[in-house]
Each structure stands twice: as C-alpha cells, then as structure tokens.
Protein backbone atom coordinates (compact mmCIF):
# COMPACT_ATOMS: atom_id res chain seq x y z
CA UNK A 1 -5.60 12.02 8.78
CA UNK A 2 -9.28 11.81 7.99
CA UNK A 3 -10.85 9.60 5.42
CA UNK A 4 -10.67 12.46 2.95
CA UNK A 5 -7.35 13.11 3.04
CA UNK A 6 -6.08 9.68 2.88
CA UNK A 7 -8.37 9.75 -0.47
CA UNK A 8 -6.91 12.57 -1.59
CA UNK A 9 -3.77 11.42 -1.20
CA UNK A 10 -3.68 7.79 -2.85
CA UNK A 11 -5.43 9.06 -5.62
CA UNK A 12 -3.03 12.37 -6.32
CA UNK A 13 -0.09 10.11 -5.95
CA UNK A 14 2.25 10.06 -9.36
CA UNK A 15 2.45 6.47 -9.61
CA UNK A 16 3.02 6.96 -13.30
CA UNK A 17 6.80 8.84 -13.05
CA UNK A 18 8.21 5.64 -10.56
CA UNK A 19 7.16 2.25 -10.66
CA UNK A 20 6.28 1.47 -6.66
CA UNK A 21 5.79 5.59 -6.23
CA UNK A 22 2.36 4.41 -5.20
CA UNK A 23 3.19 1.87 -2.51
CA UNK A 24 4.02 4.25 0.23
CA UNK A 25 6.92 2.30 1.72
CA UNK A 26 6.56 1.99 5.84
CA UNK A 27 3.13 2.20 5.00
CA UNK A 28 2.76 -1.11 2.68
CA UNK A 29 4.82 -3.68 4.77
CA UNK A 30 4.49 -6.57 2.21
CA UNK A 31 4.59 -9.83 3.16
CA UNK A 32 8.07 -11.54 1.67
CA UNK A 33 8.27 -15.39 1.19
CA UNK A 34 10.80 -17.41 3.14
CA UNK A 35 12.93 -17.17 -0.12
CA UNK A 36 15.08 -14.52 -1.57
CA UNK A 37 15.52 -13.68 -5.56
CA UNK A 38 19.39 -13.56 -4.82
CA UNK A 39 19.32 -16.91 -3.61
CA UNK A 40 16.88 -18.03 -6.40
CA UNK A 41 19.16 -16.75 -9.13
CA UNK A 42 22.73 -16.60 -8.27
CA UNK A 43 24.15 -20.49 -8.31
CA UNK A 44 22.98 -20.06 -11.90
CA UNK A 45 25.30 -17.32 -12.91
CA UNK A 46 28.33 -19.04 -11.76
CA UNK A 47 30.01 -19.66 -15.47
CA UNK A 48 27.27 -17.92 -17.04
CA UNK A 49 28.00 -16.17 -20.41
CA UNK A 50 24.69 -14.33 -20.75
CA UNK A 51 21.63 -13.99 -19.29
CA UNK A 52 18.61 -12.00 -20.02
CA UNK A 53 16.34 -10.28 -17.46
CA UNK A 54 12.89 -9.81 -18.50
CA UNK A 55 10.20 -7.01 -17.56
CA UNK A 56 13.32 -5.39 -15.53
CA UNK A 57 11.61 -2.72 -14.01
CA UNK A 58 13.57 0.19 -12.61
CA UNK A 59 16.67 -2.06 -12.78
CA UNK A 60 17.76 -1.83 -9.28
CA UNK A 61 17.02 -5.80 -8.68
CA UNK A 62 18.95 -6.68 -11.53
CA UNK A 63 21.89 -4.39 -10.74
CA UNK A 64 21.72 -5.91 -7.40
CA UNK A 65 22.43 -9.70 -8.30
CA UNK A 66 26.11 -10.46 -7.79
CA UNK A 67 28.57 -12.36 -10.49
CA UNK A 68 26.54 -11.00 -13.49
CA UNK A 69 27.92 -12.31 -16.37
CA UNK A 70 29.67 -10.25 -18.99
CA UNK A 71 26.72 -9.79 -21.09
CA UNK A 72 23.35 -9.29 -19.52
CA UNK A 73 20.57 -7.56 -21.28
CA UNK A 74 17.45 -6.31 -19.64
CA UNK A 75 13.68 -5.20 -21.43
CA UNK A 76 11.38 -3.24 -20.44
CA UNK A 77 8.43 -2.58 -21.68
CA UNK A 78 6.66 0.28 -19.43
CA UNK A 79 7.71 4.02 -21.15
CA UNK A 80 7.37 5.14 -17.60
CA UNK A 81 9.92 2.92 -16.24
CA UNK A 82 12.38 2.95 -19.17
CA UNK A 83 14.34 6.30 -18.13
CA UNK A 84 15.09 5.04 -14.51
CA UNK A 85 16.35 1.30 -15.96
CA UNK A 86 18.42 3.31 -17.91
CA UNK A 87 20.49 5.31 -15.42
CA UNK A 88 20.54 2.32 -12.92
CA UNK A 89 21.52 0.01 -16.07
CA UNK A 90 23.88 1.79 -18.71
CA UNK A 91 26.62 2.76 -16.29
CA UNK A 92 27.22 -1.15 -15.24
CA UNK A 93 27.69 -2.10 -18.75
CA UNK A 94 24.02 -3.65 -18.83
CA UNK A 95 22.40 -3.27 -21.91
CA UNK A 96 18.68 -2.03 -22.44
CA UNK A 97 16.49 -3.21 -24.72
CA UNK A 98 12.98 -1.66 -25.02
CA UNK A 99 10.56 -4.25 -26.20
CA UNK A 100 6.93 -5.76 -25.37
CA UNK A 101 7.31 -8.60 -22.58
CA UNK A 102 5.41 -12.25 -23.54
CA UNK A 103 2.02 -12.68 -23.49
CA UNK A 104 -0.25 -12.27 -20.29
CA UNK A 105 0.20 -16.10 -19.06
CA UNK A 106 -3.37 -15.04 -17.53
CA UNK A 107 -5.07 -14.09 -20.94
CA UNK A 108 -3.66 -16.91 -22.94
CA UNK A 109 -7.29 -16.11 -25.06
CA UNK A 110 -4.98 -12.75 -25.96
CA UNK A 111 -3.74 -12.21 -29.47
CA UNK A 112 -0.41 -13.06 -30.23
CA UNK A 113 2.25 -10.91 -28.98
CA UNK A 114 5.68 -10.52 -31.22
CA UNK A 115 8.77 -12.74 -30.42
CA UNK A 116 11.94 -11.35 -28.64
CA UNK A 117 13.92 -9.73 -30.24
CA UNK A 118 16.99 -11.89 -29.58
CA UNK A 119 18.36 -14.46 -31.73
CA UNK A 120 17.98 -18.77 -30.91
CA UNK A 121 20.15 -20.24 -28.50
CA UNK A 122 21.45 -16.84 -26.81
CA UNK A 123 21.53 -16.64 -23.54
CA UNK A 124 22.63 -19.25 -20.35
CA UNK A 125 20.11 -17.56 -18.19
CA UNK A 126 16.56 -16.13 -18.51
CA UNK A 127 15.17 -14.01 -15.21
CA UNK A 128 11.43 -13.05 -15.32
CA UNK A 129 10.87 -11.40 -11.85
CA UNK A 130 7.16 -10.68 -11.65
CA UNK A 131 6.61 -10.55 -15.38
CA UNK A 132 4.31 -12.13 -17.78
CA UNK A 133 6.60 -14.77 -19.80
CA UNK A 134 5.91 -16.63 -22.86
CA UNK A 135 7.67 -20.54 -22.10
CA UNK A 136 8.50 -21.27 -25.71
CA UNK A 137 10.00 -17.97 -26.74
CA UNK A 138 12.18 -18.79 -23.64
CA UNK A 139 13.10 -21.85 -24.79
CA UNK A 140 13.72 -20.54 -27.99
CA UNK A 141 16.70 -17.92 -26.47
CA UNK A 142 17.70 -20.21 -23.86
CA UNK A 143 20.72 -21.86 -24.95
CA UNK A 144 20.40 -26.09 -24.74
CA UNK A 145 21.05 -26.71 -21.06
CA UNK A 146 20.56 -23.47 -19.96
CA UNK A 147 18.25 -22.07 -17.29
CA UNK A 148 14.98 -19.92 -16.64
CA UNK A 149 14.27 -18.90 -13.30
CA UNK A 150 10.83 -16.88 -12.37
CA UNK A 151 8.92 -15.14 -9.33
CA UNK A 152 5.57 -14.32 -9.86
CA UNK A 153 2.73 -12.69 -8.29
CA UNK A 154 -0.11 -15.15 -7.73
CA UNK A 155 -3.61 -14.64 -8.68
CA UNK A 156 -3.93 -15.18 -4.28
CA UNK A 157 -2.98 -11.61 -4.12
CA UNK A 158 -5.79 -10.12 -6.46
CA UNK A 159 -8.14 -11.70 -5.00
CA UNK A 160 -7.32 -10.82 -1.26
CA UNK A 161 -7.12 -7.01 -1.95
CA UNK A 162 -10.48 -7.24 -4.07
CA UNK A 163 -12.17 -8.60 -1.27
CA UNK A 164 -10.65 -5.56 1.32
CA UNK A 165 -12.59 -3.52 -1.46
CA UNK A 166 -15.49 -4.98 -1.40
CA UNK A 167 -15.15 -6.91 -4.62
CA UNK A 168 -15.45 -10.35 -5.54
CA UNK A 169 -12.31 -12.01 -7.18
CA UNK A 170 -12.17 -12.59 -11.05
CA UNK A 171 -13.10 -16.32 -11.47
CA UNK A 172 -11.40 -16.35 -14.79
CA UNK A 173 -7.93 -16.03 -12.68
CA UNK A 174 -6.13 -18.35 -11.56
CA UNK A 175 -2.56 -17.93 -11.88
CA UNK A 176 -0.71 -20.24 -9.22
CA UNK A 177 2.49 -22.61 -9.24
CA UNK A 178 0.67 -25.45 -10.65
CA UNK A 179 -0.67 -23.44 -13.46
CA UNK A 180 2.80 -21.67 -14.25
CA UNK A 181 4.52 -25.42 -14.25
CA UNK A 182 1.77 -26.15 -16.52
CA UNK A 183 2.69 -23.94 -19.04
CA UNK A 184 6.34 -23.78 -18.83
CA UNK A 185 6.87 -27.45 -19.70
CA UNK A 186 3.86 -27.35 -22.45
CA UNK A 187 6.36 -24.76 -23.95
CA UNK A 188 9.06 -27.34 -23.98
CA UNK A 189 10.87 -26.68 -20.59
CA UNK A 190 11.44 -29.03 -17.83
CA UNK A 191 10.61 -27.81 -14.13
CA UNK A 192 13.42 -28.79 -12.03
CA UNK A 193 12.70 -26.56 -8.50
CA UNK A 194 9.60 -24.56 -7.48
CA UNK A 195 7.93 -23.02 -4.32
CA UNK A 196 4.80 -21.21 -3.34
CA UNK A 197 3.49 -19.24 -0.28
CA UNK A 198 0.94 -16.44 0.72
CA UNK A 199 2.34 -14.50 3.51
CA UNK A 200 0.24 -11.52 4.97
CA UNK A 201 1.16 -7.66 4.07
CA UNK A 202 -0.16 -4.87 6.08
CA UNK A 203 -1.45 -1.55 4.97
CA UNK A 204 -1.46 0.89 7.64
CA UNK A 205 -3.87 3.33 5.84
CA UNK A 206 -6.25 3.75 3.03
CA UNK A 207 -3.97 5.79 1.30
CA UNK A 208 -1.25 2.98 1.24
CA UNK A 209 -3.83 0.65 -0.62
CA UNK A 210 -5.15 2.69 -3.26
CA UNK A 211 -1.70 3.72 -4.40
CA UNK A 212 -1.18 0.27 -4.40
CA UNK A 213 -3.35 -0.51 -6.60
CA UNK A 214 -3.15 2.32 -8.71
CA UNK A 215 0.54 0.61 -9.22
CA UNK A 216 -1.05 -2.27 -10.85
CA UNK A 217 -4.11 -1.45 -12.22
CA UNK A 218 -5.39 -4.83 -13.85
CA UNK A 219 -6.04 -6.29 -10.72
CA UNK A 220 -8.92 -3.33 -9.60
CA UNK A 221 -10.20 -2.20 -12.94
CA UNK A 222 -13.28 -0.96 -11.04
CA UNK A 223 -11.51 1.36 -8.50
CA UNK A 224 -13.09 4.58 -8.23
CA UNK A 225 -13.57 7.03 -5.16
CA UNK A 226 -16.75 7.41 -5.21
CA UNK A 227 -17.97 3.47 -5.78
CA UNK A 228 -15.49 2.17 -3.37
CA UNK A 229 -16.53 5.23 -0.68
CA UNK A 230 -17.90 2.87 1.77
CA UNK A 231 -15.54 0.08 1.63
CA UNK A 232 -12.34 2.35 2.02
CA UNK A 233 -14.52 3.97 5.05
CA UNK A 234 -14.78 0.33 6.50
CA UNK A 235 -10.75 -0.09 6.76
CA UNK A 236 -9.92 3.15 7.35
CA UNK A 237 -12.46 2.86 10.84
CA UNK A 238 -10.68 -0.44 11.63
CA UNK A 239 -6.67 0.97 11.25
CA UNK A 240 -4.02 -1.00 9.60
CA UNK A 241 -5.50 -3.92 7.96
CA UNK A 242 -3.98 -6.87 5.97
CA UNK A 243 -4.18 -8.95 2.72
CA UNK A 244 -2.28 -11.95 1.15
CA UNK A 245 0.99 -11.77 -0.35
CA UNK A 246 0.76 -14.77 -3.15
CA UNK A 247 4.14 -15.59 -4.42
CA UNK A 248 5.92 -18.25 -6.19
CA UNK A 249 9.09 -19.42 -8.18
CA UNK A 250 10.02 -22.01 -10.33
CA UNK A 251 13.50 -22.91 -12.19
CA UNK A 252 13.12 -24.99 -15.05
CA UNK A 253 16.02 -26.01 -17.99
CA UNK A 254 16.16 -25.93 -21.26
C-alpha cells in the first residue's frame, strides 16, 4: 500500500464503536511482559466474596479470569465501550456499573473526581487493569485485609511512540512502578508484590500506529496528517518498525 493509503486508512478507522478497533491486530504485535494478568489475579480470588474490576473495558478480560467470586461488579466509564461490557458481562451474572474511574494518577493537579459509588468495606478484591485508580477510594471499598491488584501502562510507552512521530516526550510524565508504589501506600495501602518491564512491540505499517494512537488519544494530542506527513513518511520507507511496551503491576493490601 502506498503512504496514502495507509493514511487513509488509520485515520478512517472507527476506533470509537470498539475499544482496540484501531490497533489492527497482526499488524500491532505488542510487546507482553514475562507476566500474565491471570496469574497476577487469580490466587486472590480463591475464597473471595467480591471483587470489583475497575475501568473494565469491553469485559472480555474480566469474563476471562477463572473462580470469580459470586459477586463481581465491573465500571466503565467510556459510553463507547459500555454496550459491548454489557453483552460480554450481564449473561455471567456480572454486574455493570457505569461510573467515572479515579482520578488521572498522572494529573494529580486535576480537580477532584467523585467517589465510587460503592459502600466502605465492600469488596475482597479490587482489579484496575490499565486504568487510572484513586489509592484511598480503594482503600476505602477494600474490605480490612483485602487486596488490590493493578497493571498499568507506563509513561515508557508514550514516550517511545512520540519519538517514532517525531515528538519529544511530555516531561511532566512520569508514571512508572516507583511512582504508582508511591501513591498507593500515601493512600493508606501497603505494597506487598510489584514488577516492571519495557518489552518491544512492532508495527508493521503506518496505518497500524496511527490507529493506535487514535485508541488512546492523550498520549499524541498533536497527531494530525498533515503535521506528522514527514515523520509517518520516514517509517513507512523503513517497513515495520518498533517502540517500547512499558508495563507494570503491583499488589498491595488493605
């Protein structure tokens, strides 16, 4: 395909209707820790009563996890997304709750965001897979004993696929394991296991990349076809090309 097309492509992409509709699959290979979410998650729901997943996406993660206790709630926040949680969700007995996640853990400078919407002391589990998360409104739902776990997206990754675009990263950002154990025990949790890498993704295509990050827009604010022209000319004259995949987890108790 010739530059144009690939353009034409990433940018005509519905990314909107499907969250990931944008990534292309086959065509963004991302790079996937040494970890797995399962494994991260499921020695906690052994006796479990409830457990919350925040920021649940489509819900096909979450339906995926094995042993789920007899109450699990999900939220989700995206309007976008909502319909899709639901029919994955609703027909396992998983309830949906459509509320506003916690506050950017990036943008603590941010005003306030409401609470959730769940009563003290609720749940035996809290998941936050790639979601923003505020630590003490965690706490608050947590039961006493009970356990958060969390996979995020490091500020590693922004900053690699910036720089494929030309763009310097956003010095303001910095949003790593030490920074996320930071905050969760200022919010009154203790940090009992954690982990970080950056493995490499590949993009075979221009395409692949801008639907990318039309997916999460936050991290390119600035992308535009006509600005970014000669960078997106660069890769697609060099083929597949890579960037960092920043990821880390942490499990902390209440």
């Amino acid at each position: 395909m010739t530059l144009d097309e690939l353009l034409d492509e990433g940018f005509g992409l519905d990314v909107e209707a499907q969250w990931g509709a944008g990534f292309l699959p086959g065509r963004y290979v991302p790079g996937e820790p040494s970890w797995a979410w399962t494994g991260l998650v499921t020695p906690w729901l052994d006796g479990a009563e409830a457990l919350l997943d925040l920021g649940t996406g489509e819900g096909g993660v979450l339906a995926g996890l094995p042993n789920l206790p007899r109450l699990t709630v999900a939220t989700e926040e995206w309007l976008a997304t909502v319909p899709a949680a639901a029919r994955t969700l609703l027909p396992k007995g998983i309830h949906l709750v459509v509320c506003g996640g916690g506050q950017e853990n990036t943008e603590p400078d941010l005003p306030p965001r409401d609470g959730l919407p769940f009563r003290d002391a609720s749940y035996d589990v809290v998941l936050s897979r790639h979601e923003a998360f505020d630590p003490a409104e965690v706490r608050r739902v947590l039961k006493p004993g009970g356990v958060f776990v969390t996979q995020q997206v490091g500020s590693g990754e922004t900053a690699s696929v910036r720089a494929l675009c030309g763009l310097a990263a956003d010095p303001t950002e910095s949003w790593d394991l030490a920074e996320a154990v930071r905050q969760t025990e200022a919010g009154g949790l203790t940090v009992i296991g954690s982990g970080e890498e950056r493995p490499t993704s590949t993009f075979t295509d221009v395409a692949a990349l801008i639907g990318y990050l039309r997916g999460i827009p936050w991290s390119v604010p600035e992308l535009d076809r006509n600005s970014l022209r000669p960078a997106f000319g660069k890769l697609h004259a060099q083929g597949p090309f890579q960037a960092v995949s920043h990821r880390f987890w942490l499990t902390a108790r209440a």
